[in-house]
N, C-alpha and C. Protein backbone atom coordinates (compact mmCIF):
# COMPACT_ATOMS: atom_id res chain seq x y z
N UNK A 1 98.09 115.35 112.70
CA UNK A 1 99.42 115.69 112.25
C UNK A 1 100.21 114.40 112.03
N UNK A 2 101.11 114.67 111.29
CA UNK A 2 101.61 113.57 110.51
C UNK A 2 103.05 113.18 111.53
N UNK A 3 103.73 111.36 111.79
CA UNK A 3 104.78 111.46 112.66
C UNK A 3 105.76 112.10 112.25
N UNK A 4 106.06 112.01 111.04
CA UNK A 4 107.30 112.64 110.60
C UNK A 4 107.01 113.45 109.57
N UNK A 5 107.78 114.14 108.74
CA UNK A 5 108.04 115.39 108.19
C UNK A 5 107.56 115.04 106.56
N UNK A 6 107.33 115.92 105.86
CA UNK A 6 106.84 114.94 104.24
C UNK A 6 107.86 115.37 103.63
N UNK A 7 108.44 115.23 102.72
CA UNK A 7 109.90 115.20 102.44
C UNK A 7 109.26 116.06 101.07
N UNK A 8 108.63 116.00 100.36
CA UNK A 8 108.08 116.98 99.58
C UNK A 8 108.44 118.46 100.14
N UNK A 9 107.99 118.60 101.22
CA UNK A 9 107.98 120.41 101.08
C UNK A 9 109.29 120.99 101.20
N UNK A 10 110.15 120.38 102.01
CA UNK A 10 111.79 121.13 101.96
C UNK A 10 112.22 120.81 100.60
N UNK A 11 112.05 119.61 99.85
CA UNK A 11 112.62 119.79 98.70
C UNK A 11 112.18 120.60 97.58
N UNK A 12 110.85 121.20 97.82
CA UNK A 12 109.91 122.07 97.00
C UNK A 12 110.55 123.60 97.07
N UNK A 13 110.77 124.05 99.02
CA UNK A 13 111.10 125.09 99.40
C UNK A 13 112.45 125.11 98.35
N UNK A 14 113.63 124.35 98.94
CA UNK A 14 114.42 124.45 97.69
C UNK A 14 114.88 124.87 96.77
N UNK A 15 113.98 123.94 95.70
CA UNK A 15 113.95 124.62 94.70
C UNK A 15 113.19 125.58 94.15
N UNK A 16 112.16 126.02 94.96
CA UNK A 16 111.26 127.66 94.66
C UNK A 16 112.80 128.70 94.91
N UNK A 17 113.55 128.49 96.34
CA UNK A 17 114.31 129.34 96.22
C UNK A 17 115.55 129.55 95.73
N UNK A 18 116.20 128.46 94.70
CA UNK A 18 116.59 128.62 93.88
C UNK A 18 116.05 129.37 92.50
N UNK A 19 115.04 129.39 92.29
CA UNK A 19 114.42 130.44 91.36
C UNK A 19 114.45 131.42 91.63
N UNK A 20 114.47 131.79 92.91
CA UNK A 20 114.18 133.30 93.38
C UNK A 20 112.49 133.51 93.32
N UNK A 21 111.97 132.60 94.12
CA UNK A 21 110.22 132.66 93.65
C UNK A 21 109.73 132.75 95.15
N UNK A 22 109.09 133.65 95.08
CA UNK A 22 108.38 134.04 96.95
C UNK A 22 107.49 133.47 97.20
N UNK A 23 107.12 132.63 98.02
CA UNK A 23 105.76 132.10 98.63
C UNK A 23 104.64 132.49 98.28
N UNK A 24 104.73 133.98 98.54
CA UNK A 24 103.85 134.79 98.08
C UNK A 24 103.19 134.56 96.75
N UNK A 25 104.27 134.82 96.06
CA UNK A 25 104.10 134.49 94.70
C UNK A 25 103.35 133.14 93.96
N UNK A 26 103.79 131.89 94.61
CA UNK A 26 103.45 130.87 94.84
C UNK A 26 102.02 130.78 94.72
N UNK A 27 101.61 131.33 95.82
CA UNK A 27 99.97 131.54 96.61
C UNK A 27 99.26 131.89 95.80
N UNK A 28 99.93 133.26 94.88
CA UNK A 28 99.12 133.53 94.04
C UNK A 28 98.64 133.22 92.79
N UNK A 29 100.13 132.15 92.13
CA UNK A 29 99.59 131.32 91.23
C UNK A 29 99.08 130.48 91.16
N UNK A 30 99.10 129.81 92.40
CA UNK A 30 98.24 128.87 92.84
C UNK A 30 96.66 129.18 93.52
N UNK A 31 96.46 130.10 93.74
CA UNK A 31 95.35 130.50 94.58
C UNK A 31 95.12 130.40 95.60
N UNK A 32 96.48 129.75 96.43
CA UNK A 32 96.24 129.06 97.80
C UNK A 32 96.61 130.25 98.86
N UNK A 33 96.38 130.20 100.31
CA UNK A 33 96.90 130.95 100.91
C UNK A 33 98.23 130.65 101.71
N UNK A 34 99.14 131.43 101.67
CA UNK A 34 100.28 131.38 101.77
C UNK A 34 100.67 130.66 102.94
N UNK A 35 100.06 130.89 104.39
CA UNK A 35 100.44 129.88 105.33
C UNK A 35 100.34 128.09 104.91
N UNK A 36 99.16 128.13 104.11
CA UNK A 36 99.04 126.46 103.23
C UNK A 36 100.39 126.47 102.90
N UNK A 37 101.25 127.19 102.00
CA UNK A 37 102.54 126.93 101.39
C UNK A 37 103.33 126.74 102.58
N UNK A 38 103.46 127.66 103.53
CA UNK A 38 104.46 127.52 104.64
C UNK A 38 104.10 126.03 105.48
N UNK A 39 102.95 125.99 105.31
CA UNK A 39 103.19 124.40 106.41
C UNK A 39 103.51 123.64 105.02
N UNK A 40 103.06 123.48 104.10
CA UNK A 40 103.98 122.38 103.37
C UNK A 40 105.25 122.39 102.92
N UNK A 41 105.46 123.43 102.55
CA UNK A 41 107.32 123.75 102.67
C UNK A 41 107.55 123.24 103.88
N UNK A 42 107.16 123.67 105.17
CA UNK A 42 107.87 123.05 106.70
C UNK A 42 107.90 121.34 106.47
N UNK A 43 107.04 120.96 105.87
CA UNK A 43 107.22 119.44 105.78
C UNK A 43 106.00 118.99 106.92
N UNK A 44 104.84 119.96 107.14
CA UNK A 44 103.67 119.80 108.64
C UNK A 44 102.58 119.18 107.47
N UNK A 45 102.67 119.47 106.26
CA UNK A 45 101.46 119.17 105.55
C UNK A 45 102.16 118.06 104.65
N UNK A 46 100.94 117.35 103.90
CA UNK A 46 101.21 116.53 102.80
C UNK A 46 100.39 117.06 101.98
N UNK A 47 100.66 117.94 101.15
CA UNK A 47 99.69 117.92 99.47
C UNK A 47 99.23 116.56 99.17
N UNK A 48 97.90 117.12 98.50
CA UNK A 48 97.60 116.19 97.37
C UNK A 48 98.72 115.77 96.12
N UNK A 49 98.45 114.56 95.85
CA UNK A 49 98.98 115.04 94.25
C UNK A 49 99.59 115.54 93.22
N UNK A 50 97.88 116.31 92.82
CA UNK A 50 97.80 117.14 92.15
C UNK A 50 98.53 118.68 91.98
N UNK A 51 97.72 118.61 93.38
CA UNK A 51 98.57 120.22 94.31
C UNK A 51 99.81 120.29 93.95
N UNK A 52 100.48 119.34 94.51
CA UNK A 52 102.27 119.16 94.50
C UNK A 52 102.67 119.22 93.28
N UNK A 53 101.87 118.56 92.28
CA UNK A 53 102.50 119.11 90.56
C UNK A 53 102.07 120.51 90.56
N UNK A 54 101.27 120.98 90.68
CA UNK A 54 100.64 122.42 90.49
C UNK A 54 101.75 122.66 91.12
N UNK A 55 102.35 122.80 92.19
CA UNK A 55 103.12 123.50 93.55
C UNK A 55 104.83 123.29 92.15
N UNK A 56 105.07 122.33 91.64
CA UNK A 56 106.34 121.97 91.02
C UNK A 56 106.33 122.97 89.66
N UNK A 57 104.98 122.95 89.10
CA UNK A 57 104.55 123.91 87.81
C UNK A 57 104.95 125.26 87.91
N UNK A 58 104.43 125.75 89.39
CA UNK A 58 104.36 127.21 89.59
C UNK A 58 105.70 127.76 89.52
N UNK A 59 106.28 127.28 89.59
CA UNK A 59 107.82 127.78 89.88
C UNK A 59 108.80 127.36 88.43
N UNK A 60 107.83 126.58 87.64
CA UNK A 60 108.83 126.25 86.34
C UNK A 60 109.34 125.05 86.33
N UNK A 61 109.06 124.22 87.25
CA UNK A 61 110.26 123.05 87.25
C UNK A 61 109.46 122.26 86.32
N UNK A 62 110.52 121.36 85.93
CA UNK A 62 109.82 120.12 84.78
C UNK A 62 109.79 118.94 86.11
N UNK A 63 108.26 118.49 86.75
CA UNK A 63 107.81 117.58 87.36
C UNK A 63 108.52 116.18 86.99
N UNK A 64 108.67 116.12 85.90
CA UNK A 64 109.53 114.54 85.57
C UNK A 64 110.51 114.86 86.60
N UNK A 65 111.38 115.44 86.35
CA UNK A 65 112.72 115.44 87.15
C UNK A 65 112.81 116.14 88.41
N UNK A 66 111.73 116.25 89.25
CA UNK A 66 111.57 116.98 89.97
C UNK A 66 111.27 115.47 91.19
N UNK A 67 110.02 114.69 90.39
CA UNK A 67 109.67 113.83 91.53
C UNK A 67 110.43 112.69 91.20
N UNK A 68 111.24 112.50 90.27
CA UNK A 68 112.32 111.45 90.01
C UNK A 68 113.83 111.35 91.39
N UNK A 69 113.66 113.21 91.11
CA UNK A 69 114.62 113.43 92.52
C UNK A 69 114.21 113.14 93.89
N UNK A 70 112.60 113.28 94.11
CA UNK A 70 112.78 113.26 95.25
C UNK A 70 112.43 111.61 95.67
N UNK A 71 112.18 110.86 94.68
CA UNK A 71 112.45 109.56 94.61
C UNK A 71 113.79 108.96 95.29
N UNK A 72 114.79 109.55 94.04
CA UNK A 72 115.97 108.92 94.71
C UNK A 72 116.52 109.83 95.87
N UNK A 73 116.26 110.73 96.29
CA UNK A 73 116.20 111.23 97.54
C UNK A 73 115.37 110.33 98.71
N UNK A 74 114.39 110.16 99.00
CA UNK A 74 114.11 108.95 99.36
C UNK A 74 114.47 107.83 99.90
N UNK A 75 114.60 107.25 98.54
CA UNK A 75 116.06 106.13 97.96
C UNK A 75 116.86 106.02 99.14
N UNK A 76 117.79 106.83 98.57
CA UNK A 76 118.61 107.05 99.53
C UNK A 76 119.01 107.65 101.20
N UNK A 77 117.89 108.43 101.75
CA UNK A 77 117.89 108.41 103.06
C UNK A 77 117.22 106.66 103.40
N UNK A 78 116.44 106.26 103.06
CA UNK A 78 116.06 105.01 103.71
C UNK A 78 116.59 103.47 103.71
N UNK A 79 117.49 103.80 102.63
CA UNK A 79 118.52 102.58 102.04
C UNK A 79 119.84 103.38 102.83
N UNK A 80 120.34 104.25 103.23
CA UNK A 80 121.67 104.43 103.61
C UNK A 80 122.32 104.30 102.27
N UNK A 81 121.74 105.01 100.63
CA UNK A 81 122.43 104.65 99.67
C UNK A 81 123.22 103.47 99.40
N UNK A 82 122.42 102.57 99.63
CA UNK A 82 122.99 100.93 99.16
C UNK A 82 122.09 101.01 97.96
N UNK A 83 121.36 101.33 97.55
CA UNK A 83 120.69 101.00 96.72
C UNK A 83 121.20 101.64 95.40
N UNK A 84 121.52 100.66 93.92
CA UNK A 84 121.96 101.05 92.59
C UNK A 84 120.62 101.41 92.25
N UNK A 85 121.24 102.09 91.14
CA UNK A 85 119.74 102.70 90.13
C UNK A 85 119.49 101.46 89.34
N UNK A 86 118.23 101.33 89.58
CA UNK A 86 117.22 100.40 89.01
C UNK A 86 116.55 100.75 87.44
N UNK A 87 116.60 99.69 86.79
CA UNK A 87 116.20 100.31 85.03
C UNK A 87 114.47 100.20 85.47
N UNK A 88 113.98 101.29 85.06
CA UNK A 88 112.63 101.41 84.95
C UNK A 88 112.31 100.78 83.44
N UNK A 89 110.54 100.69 83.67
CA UNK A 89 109.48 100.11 82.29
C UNK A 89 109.42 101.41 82.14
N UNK A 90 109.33 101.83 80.57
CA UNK A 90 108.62 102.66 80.16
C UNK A 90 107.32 102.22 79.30
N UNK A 91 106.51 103.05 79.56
CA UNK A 91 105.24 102.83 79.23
C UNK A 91 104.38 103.89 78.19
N UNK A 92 103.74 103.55 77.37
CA UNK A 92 102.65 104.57 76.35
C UNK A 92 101.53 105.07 76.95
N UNK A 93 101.06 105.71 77.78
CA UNK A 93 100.12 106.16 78.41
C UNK A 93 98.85 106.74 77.29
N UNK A 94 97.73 106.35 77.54
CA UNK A 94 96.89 106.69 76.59
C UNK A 94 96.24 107.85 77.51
N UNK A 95 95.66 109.46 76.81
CA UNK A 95 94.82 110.00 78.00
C UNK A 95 93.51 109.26 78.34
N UNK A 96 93.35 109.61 79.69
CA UNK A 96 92.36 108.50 80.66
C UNK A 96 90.75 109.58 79.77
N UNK A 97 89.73 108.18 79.80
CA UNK A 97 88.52 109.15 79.18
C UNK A 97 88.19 109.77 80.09
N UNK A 98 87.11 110.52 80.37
CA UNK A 98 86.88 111.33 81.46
C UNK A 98 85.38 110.86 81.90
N UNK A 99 85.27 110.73 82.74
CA UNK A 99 84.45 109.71 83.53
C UNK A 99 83.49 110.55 84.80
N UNK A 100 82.08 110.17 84.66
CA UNK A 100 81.37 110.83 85.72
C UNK A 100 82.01 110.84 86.95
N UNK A 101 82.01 111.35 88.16
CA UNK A 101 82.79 111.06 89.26
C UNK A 101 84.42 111.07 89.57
N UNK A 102 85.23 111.31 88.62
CA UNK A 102 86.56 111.36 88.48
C UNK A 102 86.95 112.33 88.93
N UNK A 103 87.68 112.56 90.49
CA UNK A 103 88.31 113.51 90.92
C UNK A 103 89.69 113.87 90.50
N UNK A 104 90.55 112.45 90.29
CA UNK A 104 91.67 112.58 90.19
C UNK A 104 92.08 112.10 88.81
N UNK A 105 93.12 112.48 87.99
CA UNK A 105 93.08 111.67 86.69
C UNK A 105 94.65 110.62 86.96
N UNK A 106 95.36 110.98 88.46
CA UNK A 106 96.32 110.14 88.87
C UNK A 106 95.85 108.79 88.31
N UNK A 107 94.55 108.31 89.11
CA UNK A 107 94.20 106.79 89.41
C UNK A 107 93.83 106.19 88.02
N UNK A 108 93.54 107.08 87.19
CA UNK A 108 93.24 106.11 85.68
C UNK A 108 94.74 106.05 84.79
N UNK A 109 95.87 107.17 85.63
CA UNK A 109 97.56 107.18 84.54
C UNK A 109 97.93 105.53 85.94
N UNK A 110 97.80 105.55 86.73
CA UNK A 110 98.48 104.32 87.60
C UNK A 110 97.78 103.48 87.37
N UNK A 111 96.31 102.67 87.16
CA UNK A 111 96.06 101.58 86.32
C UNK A 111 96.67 101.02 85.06
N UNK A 112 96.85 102.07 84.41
CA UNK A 112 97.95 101.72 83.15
C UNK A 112 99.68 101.52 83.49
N UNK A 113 100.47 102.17 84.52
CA UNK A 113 101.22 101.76 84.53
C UNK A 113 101.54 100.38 85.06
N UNK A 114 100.42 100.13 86.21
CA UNK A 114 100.71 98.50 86.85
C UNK A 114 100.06 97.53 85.89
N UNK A 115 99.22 97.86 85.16
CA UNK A 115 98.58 96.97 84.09
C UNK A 115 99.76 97.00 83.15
N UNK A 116 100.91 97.79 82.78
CA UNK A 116 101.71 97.55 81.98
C UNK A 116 102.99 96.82 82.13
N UNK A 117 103.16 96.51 83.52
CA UNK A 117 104.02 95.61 84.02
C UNK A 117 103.33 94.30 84.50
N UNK A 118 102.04 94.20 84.41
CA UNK A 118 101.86 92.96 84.73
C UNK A 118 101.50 92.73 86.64
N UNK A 119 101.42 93.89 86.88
CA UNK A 119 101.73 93.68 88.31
C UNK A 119 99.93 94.07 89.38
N UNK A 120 99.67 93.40 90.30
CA UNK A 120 98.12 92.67 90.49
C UNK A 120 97.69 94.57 92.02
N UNK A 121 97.11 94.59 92.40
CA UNK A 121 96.72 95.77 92.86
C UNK A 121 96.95 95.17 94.57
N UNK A 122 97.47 93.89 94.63
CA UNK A 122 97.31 93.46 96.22
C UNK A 122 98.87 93.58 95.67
N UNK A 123 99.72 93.54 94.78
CA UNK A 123 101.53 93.09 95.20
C UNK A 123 101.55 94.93 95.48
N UNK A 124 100.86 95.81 94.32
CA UNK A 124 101.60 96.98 94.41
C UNK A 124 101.25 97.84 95.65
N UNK A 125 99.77 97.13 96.41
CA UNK A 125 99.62 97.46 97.73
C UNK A 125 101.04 97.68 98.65
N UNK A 126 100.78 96.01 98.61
CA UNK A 126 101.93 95.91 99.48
C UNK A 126 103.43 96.18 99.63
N UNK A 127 104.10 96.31 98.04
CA UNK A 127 105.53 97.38 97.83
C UNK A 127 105.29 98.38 98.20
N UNK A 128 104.25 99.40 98.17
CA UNK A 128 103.66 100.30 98.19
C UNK A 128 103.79 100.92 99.87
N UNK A 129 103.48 100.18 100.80
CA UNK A 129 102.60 100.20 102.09
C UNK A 129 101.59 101.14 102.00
N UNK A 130 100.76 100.79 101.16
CA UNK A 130 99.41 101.61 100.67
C UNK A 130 98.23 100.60 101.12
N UNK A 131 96.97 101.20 101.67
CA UNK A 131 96.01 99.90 102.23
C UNK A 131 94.92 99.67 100.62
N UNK A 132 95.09 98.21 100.66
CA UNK A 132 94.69 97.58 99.39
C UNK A 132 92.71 98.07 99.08
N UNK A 133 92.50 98.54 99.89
CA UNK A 133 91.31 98.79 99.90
C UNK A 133 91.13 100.33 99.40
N UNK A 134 92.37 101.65 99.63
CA UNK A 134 92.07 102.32 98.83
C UNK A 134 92.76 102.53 97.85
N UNK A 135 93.44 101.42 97.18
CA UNK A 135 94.25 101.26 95.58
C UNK A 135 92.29 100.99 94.77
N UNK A 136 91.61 100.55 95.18
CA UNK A 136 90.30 100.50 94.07
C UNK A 136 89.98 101.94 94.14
N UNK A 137 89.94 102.79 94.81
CA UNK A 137 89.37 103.98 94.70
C UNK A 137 89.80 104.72 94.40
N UNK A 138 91.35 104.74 94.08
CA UNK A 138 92.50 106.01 94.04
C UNK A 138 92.58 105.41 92.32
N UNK A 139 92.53 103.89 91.66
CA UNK A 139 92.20 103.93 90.50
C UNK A 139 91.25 104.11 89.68
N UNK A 140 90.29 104.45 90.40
CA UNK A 140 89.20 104.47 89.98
C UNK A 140 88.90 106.37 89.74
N UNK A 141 89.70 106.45 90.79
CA UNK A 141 89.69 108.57 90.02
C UNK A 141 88.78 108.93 91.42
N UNK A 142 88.54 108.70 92.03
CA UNK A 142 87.75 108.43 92.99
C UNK A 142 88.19 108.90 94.44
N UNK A 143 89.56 108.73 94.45
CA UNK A 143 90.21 109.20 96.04
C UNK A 143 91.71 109.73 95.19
N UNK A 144 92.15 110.82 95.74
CA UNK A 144 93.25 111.19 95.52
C UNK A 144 94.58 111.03 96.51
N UNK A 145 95.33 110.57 96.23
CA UNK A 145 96.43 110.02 97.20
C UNK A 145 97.38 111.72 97.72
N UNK A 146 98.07 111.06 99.16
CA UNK A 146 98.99 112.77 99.02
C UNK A 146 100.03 112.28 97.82
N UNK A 147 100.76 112.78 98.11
CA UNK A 147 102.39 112.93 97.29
C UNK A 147 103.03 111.89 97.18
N UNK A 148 103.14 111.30 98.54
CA UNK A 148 103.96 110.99 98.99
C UNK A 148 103.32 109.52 98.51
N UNK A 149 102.28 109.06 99.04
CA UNK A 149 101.90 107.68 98.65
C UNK A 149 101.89 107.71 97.47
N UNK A 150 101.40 108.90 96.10
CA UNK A 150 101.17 108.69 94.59
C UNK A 150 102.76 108.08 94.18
N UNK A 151 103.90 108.97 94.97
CA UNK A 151 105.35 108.21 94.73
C UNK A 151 105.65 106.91 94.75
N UNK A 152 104.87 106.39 96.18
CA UNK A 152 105.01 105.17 96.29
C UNK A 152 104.60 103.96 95.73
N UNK A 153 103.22 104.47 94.94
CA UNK A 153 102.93 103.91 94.39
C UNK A 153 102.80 103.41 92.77
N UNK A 154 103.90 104.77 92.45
CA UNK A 154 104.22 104.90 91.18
C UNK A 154 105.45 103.99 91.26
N UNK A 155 106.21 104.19 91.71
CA UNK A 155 107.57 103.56 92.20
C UNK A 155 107.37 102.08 92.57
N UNK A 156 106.31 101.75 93.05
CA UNK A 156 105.93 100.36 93.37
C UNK A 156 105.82 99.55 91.92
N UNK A 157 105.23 100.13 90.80
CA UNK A 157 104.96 99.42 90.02
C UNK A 157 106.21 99.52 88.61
N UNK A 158 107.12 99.96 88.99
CA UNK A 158 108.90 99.99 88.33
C UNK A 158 108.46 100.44 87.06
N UNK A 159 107.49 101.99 86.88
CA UNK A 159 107.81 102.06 85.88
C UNK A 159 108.56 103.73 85.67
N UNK A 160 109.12 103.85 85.02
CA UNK A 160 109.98 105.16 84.82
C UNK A 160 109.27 106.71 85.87
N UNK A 161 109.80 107.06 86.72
CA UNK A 161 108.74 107.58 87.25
C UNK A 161 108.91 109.12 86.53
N UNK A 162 110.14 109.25 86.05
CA UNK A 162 109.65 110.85 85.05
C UNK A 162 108.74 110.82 84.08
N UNK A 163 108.64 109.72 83.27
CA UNK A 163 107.88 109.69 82.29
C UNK A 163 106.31 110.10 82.91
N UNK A 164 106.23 108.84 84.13
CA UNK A 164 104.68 109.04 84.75
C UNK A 164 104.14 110.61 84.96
N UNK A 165 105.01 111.00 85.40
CA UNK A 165 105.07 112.52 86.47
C UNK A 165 105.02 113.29 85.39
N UNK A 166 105.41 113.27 84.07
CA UNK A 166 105.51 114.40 82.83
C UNK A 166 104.08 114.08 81.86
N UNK A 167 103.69 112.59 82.02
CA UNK A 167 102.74 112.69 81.72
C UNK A 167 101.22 113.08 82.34
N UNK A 168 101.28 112.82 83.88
CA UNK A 168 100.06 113.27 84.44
C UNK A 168 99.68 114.73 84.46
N UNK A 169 101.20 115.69 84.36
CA UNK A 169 101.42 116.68 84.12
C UNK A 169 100.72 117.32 82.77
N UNK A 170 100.86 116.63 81.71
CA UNK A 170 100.47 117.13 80.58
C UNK A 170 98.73 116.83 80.69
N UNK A 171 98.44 115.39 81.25
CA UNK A 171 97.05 115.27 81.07
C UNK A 171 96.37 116.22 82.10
N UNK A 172 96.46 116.07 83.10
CA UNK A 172 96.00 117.14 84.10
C UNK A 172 95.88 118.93 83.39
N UNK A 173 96.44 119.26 82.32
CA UNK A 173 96.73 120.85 81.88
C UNK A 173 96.98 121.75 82.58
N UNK A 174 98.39 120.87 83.50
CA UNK A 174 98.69 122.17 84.73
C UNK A 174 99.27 123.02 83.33
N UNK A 175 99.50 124.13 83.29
CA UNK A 175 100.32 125.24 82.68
C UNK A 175 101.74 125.26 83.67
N UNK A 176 103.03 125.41 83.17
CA UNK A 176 104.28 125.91 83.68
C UNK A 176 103.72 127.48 84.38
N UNK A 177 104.29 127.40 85.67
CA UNK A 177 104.07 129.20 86.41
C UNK A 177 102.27 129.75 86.03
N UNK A 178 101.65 128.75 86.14
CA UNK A 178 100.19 128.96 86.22
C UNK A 178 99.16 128.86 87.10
N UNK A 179 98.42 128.27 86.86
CA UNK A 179 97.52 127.98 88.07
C UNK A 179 96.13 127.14 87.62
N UNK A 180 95.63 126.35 88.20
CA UNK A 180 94.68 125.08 87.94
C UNK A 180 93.46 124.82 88.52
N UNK A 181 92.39 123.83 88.71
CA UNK A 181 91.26 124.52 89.48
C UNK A 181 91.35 122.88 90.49
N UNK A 182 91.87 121.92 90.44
CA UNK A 182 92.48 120.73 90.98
C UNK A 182 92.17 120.48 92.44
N UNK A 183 91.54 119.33 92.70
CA UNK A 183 91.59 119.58 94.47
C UNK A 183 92.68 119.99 95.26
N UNK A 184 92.68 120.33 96.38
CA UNK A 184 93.91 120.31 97.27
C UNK A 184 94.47 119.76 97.63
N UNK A 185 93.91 119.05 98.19
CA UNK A 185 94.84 117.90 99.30
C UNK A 185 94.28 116.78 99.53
N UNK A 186 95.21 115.55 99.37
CA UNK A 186 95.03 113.98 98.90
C UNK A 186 94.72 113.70 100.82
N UNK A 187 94.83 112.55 100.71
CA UNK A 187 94.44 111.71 101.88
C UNK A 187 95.81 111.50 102.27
């Protein structure tokens, strides 16, 4: 169990219930079973990923602006809101080819964004607090990160993080209020 709470699932719970969208419901577009939803809504679990866009899809939300928020949500509990908004890189994302062994298609959209700033896989480690040993494997498609580190590590490398999040979205083919065949849950 994790020390503290993943800040993903209350902000997920949220906004599912601002839709008026039941767990239940959830479960079933997702295929998952519903206590899975309740510990990650409680904030006891960390999704994968993937999951967590699937989990943002099911309910309709547009993922750009979904993990942009809980960015500067973030942001701001850990800065005590000192922190101004920062101009992000935007970047052209090409889709990643598809590759024997590729679990995740995160790790081939985040090679391109830190390759597009110029920035080396030991600095975005370390902005990151991600261990530099599994940034080769999580780019490589190879290990899937939870949520929470894919943030960090999207965010580590300053580039627009809606854009990232709308595009992994599109390459991945979650469907809006659908359902996907995607691993579960990241490391």
């Amino acid at each position: 169990m994790q020390d503290s709470l993943c800040p993903f699932g209350p902000m997920f719970r949220q906004e599912r219930e601002q839709k008026e969208i039941s767990q239940w419901t959830v479960s079933v577009r997702l295929q998952h079973h519903t206590r899975n939803i309740q510990r990650i809504e409680g904030g006891l679990r960390q999704p994968g990923v993937l999951l967590a866009l699937r989990m943002v899809a099911a309910v309709g939300t547009d993922p750009g602006e979904f993990f942009e928020a809980l960015s500067q949500k973030i942001a701001r509990e850990r800065y005590d809101g000192l922190l101004s908004p920062t101009k992000r890189v935007r970047v052209t994302y090409q889709p990643p080819e598809a590759t024997e062994g590729l679990k995740s298609l995160f790790g081939p959209l985040l090679v391109q964004a830190r390759q597009a700033v110029g920035m080396s896989q030991t600095a975005m480690a370390k902005y990151a607090g991600y261990n530099l040993r599994n940034i080769n494997a999580v780019e490589k498609g190879k290990q899937e990160p939870g949520v929470m580190s894919a943030l960090a590590l999207v965010t580590a490398t300053g580039v627009d993080i809606r854009e990232f999040f709308v595009q992994l979205h599109q390459v991945a083919a979650i469907p809006l209020n659908g359902s996907s065949s995607h691993e579960e849950y990241g490391q």
